[in-house]
C-alpha atoms as a PDB file:
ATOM      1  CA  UNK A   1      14.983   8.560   1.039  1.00  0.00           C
ATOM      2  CA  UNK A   2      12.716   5.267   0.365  1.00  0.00           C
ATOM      3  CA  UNK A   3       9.503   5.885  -0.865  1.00  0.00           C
ATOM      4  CA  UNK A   4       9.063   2.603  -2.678  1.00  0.00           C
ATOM      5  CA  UNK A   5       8.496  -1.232  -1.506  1.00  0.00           C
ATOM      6  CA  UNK A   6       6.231  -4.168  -2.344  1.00  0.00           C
ATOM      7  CA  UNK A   7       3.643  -4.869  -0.066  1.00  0.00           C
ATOM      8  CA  UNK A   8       1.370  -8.558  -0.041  1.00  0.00           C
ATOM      9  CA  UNK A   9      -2.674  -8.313   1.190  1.00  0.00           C
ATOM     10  CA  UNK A  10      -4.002 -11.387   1.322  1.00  0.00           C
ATOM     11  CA  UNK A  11      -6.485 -11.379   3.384  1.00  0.00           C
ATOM     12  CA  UNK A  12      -9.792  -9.103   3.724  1.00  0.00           C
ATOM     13  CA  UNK A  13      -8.899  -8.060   6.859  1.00  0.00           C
ATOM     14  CA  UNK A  14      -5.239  -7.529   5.718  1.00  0.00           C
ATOM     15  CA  UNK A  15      -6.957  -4.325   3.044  1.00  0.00           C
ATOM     16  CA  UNK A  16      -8.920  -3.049   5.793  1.00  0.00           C
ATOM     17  CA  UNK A  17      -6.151  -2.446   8.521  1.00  0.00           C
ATOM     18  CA  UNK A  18      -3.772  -1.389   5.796  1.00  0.00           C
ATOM     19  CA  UNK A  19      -6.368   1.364   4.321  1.00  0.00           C
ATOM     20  CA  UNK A  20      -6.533   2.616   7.875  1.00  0.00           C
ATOM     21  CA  UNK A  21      -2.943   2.993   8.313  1.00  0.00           C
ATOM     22  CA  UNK A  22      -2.450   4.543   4.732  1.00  0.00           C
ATOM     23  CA  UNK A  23      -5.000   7.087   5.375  1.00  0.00           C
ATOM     24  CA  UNK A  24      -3.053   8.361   8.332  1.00  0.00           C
ATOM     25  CA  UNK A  25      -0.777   9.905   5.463  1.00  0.00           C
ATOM     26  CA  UNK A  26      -1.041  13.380   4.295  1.00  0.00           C
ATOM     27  CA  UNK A  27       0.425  12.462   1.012  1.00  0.00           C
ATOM     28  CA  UNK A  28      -0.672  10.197  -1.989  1.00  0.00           C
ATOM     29  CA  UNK A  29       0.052   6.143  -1.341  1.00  0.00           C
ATOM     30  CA  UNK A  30       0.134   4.279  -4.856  1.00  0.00           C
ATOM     31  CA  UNK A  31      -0.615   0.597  -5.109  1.00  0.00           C
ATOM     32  CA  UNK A  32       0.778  -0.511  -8.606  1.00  0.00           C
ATOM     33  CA  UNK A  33      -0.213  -4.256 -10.063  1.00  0.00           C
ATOM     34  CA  UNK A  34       0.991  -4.599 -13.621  1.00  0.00           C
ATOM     35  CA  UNK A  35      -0.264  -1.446 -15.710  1.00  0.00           C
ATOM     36  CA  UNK A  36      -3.128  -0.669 -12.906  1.00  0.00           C
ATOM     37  CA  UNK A  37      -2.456   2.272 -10.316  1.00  0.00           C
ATOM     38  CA  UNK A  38      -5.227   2.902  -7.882  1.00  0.00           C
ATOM     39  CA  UNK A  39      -5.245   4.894  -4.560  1.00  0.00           C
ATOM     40  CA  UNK A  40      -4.259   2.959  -1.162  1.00  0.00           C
ATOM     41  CA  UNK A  41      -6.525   4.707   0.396  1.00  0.00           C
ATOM     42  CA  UNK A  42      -9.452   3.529  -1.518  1.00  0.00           C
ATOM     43  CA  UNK A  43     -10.454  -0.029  -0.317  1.00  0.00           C
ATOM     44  CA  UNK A  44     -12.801  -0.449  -3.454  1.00  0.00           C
ATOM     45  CA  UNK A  45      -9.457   0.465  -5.459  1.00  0.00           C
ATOM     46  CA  UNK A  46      -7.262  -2.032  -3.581  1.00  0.00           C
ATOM     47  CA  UNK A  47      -9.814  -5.092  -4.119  1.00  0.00           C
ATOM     48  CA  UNK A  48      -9.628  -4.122  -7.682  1.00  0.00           C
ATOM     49  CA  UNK A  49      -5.820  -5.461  -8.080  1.00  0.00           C
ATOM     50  CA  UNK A  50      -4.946  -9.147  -8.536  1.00  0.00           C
ATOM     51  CA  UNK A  51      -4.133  -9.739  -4.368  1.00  0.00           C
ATOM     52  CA  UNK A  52      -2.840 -13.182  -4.543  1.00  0.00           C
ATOM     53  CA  UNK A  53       0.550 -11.325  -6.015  1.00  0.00           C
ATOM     54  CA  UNK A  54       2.463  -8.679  -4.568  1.00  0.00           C
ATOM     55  CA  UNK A  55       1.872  -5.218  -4.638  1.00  0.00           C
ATOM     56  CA  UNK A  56       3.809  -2.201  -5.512  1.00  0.00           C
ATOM     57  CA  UNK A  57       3.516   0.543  -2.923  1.00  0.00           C
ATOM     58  CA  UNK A  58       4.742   3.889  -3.839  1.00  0.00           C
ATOM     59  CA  UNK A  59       4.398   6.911  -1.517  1.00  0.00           C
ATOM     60  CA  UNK A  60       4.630  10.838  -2.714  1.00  0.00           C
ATOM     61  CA  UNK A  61       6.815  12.096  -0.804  1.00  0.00           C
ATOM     62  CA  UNK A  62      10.776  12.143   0.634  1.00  0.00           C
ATOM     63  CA  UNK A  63      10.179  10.119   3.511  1.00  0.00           C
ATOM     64  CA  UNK A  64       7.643   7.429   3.803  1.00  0.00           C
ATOM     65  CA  UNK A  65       9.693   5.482   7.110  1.00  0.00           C
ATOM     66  CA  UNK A  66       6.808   6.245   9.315  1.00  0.00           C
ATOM     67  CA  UNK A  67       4.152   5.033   6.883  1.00  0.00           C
ATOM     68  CA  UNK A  68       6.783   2.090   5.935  1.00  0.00           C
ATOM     69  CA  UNK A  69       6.977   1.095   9.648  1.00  0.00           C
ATOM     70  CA  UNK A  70       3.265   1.059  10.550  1.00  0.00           C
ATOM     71  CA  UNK A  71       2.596  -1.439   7.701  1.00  0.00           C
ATOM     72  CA  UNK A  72       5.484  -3.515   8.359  1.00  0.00           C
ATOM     73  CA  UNK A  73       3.914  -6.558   8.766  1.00  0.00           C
ATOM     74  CA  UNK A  74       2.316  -5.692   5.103  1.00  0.00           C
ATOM     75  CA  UNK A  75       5.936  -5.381   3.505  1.00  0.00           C
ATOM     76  CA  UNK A  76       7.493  -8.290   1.426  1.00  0.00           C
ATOM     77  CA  UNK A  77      11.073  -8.104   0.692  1.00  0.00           C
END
């Protein structure tokens, strides 16, 4: 299954509805920029990462299609 895509959160806003769908999760959510790995669920952690570019998201665990379709609108192919 996918537990991997890029995501793009450009706007404030953008972090704070995203954090609130990742926390939802009862797994670990990954946002990788570069050599940097903080938590998706920490909105301190997100604004940390160069935003203007997009993000890794990884997810830890088999299936992440629920997660991946709440944050659609977050996902850049």
């Amino acid at each position: 299954m996918k537990n991997q895509t890029t995501v793009m959160l450009p706007a404030i806003n953008d972090v704070k509805n995203f954090v609130s769908e990742v926390t939802l999760c009862d797994y670990d959510v990954d946002l990788i920029s570069g050599r940097y790995a903080v938590d998706a669920k920490s909105i301190m952690g997100i604004f940390s990462l160069d935003l203007s570019k997009p993000i890794k998201l990884e997810a830890q665990t088999d299936d992440a299609s629920e997660l991946f379709e709440r944050i659609k609108q977050y996902i850049v192919e």
